[in-house]
N, C-alpha and C. Protein backbone atom coordinates (compact mmCIF):
# COMPACT_ATOMS: atom_id res chain seq x y z
N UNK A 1 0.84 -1.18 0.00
CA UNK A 1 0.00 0.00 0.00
C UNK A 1 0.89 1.24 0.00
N UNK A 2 0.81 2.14 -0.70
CA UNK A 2 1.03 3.29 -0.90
C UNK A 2 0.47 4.64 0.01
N UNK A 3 0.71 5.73 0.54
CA UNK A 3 0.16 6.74 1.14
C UNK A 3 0.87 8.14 0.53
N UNK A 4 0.18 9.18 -0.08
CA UNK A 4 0.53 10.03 -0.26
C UNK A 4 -0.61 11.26 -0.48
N UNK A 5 0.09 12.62 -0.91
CA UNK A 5 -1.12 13.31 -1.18
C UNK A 5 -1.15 13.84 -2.84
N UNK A 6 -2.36 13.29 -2.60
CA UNK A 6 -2.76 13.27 -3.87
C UNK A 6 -3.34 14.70 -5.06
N UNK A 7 -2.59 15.00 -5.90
CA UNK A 7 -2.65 16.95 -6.55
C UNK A 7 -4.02 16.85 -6.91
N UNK A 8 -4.61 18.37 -6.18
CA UNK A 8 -6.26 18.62 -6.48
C UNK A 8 -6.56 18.68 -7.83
N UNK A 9 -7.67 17.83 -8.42
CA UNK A 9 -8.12 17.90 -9.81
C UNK A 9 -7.12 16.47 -10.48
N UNK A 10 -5.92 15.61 -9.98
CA UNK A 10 -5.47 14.87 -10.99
C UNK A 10 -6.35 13.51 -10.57
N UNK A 11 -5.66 12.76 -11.15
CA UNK A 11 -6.85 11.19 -11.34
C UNK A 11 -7.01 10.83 -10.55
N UNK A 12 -6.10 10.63 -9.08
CA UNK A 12 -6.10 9.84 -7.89
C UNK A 12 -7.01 10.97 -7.00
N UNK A 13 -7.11 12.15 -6.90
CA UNK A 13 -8.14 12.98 -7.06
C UNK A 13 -9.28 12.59 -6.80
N UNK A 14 -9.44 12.36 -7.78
CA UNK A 14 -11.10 12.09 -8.52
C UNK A 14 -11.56 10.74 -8.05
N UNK A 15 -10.84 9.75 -8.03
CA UNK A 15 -10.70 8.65 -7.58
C UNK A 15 -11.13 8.37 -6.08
N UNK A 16 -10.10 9.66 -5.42
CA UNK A 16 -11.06 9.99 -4.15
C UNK A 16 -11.78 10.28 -3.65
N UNK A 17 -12.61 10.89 -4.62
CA UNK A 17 -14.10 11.75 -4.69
C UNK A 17 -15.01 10.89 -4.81
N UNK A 18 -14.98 9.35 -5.95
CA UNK A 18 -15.74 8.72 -6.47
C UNK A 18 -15.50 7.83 -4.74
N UNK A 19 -14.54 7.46 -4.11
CA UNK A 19 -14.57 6.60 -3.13
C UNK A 19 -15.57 7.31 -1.71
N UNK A 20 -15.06 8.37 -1.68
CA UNK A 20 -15.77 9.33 -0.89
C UNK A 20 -17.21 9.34 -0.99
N UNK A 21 -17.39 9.31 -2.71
CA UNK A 21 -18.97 9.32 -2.71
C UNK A 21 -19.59 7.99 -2.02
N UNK A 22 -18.93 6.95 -2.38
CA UNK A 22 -19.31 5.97 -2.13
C UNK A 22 -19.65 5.79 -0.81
N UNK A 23 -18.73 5.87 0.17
CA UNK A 23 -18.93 5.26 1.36
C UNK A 23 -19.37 6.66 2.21
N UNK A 24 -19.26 7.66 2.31
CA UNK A 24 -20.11 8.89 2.80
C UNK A 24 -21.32 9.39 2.25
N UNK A 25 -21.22 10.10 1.23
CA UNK A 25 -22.75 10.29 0.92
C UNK A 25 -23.58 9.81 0.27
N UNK A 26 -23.21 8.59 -1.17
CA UNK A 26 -24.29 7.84 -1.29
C UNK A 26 -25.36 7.50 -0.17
N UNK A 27 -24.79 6.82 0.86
CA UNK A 27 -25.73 5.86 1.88
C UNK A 27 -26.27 7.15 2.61
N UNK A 28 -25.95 8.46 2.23
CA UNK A 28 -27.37 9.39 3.03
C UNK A 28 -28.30 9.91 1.86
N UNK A 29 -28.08 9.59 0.83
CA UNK A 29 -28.39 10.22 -0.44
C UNK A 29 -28.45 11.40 -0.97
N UNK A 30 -27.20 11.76 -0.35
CA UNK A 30 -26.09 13.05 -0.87
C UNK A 30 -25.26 12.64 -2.20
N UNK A 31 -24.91 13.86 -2.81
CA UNK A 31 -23.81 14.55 -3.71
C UNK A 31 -23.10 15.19 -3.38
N UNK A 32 -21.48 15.22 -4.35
CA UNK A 32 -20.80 16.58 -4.56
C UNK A 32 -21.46 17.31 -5.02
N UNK A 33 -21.50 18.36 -4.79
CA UNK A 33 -21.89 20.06 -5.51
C UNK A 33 -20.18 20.05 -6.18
N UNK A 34 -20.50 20.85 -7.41
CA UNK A 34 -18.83 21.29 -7.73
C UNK A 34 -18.28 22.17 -7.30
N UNK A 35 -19.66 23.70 -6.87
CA UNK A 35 -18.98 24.38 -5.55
C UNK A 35 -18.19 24.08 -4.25
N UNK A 36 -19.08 22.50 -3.52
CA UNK A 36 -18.44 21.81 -2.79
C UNK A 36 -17.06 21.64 -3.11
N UNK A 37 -16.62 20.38 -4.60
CA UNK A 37 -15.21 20.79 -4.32
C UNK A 37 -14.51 21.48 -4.77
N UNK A 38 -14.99 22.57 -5.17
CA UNK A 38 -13.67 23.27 -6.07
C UNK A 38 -13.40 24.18 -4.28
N UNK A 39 -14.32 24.46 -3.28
CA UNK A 39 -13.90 24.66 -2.47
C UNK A 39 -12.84 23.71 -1.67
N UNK A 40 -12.46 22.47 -1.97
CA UNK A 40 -11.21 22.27 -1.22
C UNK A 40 -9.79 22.31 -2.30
N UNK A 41 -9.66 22.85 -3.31
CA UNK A 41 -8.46 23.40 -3.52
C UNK A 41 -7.26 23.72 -2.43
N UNK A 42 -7.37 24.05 -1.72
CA UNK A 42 -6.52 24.31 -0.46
C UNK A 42 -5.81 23.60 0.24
N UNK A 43 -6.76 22.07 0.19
CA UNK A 43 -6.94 21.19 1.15
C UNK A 43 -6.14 20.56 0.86
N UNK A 44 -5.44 19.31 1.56
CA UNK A 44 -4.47 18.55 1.48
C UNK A 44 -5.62 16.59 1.50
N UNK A 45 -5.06 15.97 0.30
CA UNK A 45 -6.13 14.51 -0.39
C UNK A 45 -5.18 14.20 0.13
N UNK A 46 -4.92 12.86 1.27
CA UNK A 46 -4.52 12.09 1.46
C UNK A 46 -5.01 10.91 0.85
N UNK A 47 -3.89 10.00 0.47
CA UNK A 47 -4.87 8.75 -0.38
C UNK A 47 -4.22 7.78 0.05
N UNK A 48 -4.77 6.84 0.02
CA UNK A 48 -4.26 5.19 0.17
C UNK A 48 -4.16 4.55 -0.92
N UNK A 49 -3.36 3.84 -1.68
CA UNK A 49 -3.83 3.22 -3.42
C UNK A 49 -3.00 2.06 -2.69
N UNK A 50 -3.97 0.74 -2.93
CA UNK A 50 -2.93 -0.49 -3.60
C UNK A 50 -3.42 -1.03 -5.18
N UNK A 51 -2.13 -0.83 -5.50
CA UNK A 51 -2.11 -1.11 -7.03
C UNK A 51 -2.66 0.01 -7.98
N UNK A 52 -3.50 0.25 -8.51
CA UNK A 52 -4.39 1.31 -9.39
C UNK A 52 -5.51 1.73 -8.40
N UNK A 53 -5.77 0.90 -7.48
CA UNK A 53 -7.16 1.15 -6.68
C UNK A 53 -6.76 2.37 -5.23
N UNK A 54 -7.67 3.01 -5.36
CA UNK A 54 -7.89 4.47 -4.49
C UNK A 54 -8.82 3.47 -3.15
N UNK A 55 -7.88 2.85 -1.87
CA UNK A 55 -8.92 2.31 -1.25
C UNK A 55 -9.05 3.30 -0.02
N UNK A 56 -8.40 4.37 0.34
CA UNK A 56 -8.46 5.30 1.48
C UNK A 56 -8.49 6.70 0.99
N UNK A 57 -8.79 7.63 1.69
CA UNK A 57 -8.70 9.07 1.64
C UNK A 57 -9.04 9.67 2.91
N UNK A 58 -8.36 10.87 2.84
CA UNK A 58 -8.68 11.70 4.23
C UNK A 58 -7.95 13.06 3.75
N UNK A 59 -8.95 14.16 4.14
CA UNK A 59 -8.99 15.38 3.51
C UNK A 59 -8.70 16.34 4.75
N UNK A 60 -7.63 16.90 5.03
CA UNK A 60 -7.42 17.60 5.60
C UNK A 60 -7.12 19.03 5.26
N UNK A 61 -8.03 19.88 6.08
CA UNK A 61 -7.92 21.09 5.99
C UNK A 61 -7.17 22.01 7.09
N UNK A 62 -6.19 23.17 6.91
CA UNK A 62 -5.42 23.79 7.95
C UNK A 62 -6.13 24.86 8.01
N UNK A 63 -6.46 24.93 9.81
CA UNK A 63 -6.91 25.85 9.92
C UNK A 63 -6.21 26.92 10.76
N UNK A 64 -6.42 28.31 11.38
CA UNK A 64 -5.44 28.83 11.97
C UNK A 64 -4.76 28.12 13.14
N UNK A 65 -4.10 29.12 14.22
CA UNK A 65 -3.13 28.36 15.36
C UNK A 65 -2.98 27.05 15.43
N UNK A 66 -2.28 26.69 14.17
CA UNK A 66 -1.59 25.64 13.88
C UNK A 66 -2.26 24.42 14.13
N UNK A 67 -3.71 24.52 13.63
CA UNK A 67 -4.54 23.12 13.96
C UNK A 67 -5.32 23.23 12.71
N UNK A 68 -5.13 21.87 12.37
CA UNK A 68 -6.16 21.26 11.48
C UNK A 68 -7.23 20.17 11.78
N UNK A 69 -8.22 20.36 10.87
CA UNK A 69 -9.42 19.45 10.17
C UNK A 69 -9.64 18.12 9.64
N UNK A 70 -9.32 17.43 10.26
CA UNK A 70 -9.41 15.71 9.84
C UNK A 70 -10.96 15.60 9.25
N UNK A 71 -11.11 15.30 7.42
CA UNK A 71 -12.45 15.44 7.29
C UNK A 71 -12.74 14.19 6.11
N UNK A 72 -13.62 13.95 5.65
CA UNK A 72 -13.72 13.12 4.63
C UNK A 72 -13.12 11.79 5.08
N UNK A 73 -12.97 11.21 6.27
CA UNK A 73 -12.36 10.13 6.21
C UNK A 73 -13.26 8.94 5.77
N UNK A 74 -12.34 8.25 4.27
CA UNK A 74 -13.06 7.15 4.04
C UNK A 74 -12.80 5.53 3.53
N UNK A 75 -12.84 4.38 3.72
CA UNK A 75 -11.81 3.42 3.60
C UNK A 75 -12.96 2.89 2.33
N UNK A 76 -12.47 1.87 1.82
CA UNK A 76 -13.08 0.89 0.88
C UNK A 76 -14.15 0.09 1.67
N UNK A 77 -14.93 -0.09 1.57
CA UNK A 77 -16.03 -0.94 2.38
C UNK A 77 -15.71 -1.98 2.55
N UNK A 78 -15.04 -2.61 1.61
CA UNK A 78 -14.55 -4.21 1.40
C UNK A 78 -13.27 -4.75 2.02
N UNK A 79 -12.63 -3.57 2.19
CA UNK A 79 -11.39 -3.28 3.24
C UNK A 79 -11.28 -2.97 4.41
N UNK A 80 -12.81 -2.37 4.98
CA UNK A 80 -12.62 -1.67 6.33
C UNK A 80 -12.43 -3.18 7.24
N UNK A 81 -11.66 -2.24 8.49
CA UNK A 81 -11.47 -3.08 9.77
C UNK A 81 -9.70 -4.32 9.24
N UNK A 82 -9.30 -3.81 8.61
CA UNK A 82 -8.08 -4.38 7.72
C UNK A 82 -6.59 -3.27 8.25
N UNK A 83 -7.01 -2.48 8.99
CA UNK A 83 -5.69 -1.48 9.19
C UNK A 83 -5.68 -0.39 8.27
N UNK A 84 -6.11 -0.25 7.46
CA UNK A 84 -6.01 0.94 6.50
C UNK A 84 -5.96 2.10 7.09
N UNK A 85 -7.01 2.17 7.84
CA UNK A 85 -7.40 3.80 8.27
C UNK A 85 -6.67 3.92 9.07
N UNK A 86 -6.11 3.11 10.28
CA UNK A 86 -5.18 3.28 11.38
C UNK A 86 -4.25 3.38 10.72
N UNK A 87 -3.56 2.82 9.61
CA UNK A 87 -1.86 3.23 8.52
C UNK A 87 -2.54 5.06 8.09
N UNK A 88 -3.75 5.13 7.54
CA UNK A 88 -3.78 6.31 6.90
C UNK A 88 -3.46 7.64 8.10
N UNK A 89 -4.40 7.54 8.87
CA UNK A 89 -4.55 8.48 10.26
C UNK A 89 -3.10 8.53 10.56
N UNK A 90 -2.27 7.50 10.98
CA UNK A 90 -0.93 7.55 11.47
C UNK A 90 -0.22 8.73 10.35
N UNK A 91 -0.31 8.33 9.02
CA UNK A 91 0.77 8.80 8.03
C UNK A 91 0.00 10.65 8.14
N UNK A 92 -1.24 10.75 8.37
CA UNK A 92 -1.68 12.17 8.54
C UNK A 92 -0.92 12.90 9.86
N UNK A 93 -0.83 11.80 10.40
CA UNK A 93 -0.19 12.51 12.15
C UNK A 93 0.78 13.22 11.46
N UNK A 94 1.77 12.13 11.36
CA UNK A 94 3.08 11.88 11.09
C UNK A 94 3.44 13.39 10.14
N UNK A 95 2.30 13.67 9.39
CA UNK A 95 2.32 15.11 8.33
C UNK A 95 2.34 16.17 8.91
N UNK A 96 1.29 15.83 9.80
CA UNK A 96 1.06 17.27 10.76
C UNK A 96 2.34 17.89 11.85
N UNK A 97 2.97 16.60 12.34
CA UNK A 97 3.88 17.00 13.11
C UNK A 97 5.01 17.38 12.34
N UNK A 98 5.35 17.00 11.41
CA UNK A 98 5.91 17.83 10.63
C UNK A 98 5.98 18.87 9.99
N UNK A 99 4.38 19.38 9.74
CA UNK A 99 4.29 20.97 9.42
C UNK A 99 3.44 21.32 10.66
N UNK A 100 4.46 21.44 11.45
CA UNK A 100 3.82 22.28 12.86
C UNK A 100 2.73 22.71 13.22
N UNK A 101 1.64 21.47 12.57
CA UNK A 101 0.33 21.22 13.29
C UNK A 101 0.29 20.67 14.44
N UNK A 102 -0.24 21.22 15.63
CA UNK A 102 -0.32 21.49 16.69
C UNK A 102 -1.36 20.26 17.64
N UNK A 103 -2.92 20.68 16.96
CA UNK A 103 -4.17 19.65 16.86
C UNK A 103 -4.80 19.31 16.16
N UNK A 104 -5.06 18.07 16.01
CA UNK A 104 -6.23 17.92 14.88
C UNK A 104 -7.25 17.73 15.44
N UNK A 105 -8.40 17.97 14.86
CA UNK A 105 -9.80 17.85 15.22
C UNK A 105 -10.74 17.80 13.85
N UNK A 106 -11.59 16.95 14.95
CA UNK A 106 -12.42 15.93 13.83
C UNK A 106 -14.02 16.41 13.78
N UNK A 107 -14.82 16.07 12.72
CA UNK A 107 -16.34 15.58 13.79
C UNK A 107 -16.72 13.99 12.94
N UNK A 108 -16.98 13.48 14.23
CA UNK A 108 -16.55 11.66 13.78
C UNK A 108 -18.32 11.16 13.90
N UNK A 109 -18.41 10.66 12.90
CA UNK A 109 -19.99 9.88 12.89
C UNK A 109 -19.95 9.21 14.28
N UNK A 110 -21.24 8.78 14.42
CA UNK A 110 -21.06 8.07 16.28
C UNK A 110 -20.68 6.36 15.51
N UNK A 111 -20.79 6.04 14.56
CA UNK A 111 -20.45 4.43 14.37
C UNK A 111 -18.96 5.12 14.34
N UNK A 112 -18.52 5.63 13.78
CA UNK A 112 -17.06 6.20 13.98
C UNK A 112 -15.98 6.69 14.99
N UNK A 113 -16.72 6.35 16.46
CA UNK A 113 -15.52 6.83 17.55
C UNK A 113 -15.45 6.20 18.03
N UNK A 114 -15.40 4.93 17.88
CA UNK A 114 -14.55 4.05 19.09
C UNK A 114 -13.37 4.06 17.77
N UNK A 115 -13.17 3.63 16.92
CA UNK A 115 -12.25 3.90 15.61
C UNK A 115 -11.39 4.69 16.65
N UNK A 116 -11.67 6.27 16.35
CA UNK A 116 -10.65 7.15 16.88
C UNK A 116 -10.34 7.57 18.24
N UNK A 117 -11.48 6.70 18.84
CA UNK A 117 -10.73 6.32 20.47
C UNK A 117 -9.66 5.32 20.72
N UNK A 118 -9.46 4.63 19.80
CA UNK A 118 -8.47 3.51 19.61
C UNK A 118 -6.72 4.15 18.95
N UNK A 119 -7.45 5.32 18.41
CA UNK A 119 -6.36 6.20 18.18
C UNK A 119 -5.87 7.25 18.87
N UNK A 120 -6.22 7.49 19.97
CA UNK A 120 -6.18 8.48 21.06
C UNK A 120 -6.74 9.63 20.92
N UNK A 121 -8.13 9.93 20.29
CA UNK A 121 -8.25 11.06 20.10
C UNK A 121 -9.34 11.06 21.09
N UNK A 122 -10.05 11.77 21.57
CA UNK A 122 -11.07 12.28 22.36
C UNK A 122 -11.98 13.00 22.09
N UNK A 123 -13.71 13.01 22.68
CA UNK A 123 -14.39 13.83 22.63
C UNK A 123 -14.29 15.10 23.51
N UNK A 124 -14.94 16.41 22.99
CA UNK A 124 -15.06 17.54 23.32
C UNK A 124 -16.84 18.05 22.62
N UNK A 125 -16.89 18.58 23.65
CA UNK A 125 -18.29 18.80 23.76
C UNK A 125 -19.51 17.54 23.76
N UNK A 126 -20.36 18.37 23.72
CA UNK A 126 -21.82 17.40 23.51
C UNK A 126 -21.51 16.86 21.88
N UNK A 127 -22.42 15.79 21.69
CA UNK A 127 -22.64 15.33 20.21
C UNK A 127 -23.76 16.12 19.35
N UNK A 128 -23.61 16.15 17.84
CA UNK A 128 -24.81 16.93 17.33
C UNK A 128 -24.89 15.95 16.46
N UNK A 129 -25.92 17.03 15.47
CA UNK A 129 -26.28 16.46 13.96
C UNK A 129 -25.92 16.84 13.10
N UNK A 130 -25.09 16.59 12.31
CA UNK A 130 -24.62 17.03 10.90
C UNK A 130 -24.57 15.98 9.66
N UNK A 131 -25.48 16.54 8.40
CA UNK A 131 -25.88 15.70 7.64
C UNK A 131 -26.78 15.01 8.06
N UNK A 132 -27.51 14.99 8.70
CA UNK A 132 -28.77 14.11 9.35
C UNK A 132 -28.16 13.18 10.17
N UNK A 133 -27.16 13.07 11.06
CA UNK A 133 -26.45 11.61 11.66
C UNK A 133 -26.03 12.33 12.52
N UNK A 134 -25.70 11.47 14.05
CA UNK A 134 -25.06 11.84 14.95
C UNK A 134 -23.32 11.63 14.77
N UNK A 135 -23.07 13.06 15.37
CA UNK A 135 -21.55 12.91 14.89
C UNK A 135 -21.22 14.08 16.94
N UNK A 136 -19.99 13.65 16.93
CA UNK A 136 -19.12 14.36 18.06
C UNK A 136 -17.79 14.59 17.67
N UNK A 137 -17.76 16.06 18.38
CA UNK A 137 -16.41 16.54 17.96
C UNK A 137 -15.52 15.67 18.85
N UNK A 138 -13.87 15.72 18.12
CA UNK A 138 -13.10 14.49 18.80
C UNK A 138 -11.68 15.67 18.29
N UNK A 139 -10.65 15.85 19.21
CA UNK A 139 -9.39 16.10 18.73
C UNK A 139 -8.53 15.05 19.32
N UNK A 140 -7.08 15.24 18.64
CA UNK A 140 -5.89 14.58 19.39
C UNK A 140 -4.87 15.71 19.56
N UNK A 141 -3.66 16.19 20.30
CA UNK A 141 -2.99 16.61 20.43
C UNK A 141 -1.94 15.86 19.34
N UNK A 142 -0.83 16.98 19.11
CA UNK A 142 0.11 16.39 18.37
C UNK A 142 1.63 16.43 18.48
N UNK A 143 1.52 16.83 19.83
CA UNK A 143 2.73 16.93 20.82
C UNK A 143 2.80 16.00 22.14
């Protein structure tokens, strides 16, 4: 398996978008808007590929005092519970502490936090609704 970030708009890109669709908003019966992504230009595509296949992504956005946005996280369906996301999350750490990101912070579906309690991250605050689903904010420190 491969991990890198992947240039906004090239194939592995898109690849991530189509995987993204898949396992995030199909099953609420959501879309991209192209406003949606041409707004993450900015953003940093983390991808997972083995072989030609796009089986991970995670979209991180920097936000000020040196903390970023863990967002879009999404594995292959057919792959989850295989290590992927724990290799992907690690190789995002591993980024951040290197460009003197500070915290990351998440908002994690509720089937989604024992996942990133297993990764040391934690809740903060109450849980809400976003996208129609219960989700809670979760950061990790990165020091």
């Amino acid at each position: 398996m491969e991990i890198f970030i992947a240039s906004f708009q090239s194939a592995d890109y898109y690849k991530s978008i189509e995987l993204r669709y898949l396992i995030l908003r199909k099953p609420l019966g959501m879309v991209y808007t192209p406003e949606q992504l041409a707004e993450e230009y900015d953003q940093f595509h983390f991808v997972a590929k083995i072989n030609q296949d796009i089986v991970g992504v995670i979209v991180l956005q920097k936000l000020e005092n040196n903390i970023a946005k863990m967002r879009q996280v999404a594995i292959d369906a057919k792959l989850q519970r295989n290590g992927i996301g724990a290799k992907l999350v690690a190789y995002v750490e591993n980024w951040c502490k290197s460009n003197e990101i500070n915290l990351i912070t998440l908002h994690a579906r509720e089937n989604a936090i024992p996942f990133y309690e297993k990764l040391n991250y934690y809740t903060v605050g109450n849980p809400f609704v976003e996208v129609g689903i219960n989700h809670s904010e979760m950061e990790k420190k990165m020091n």
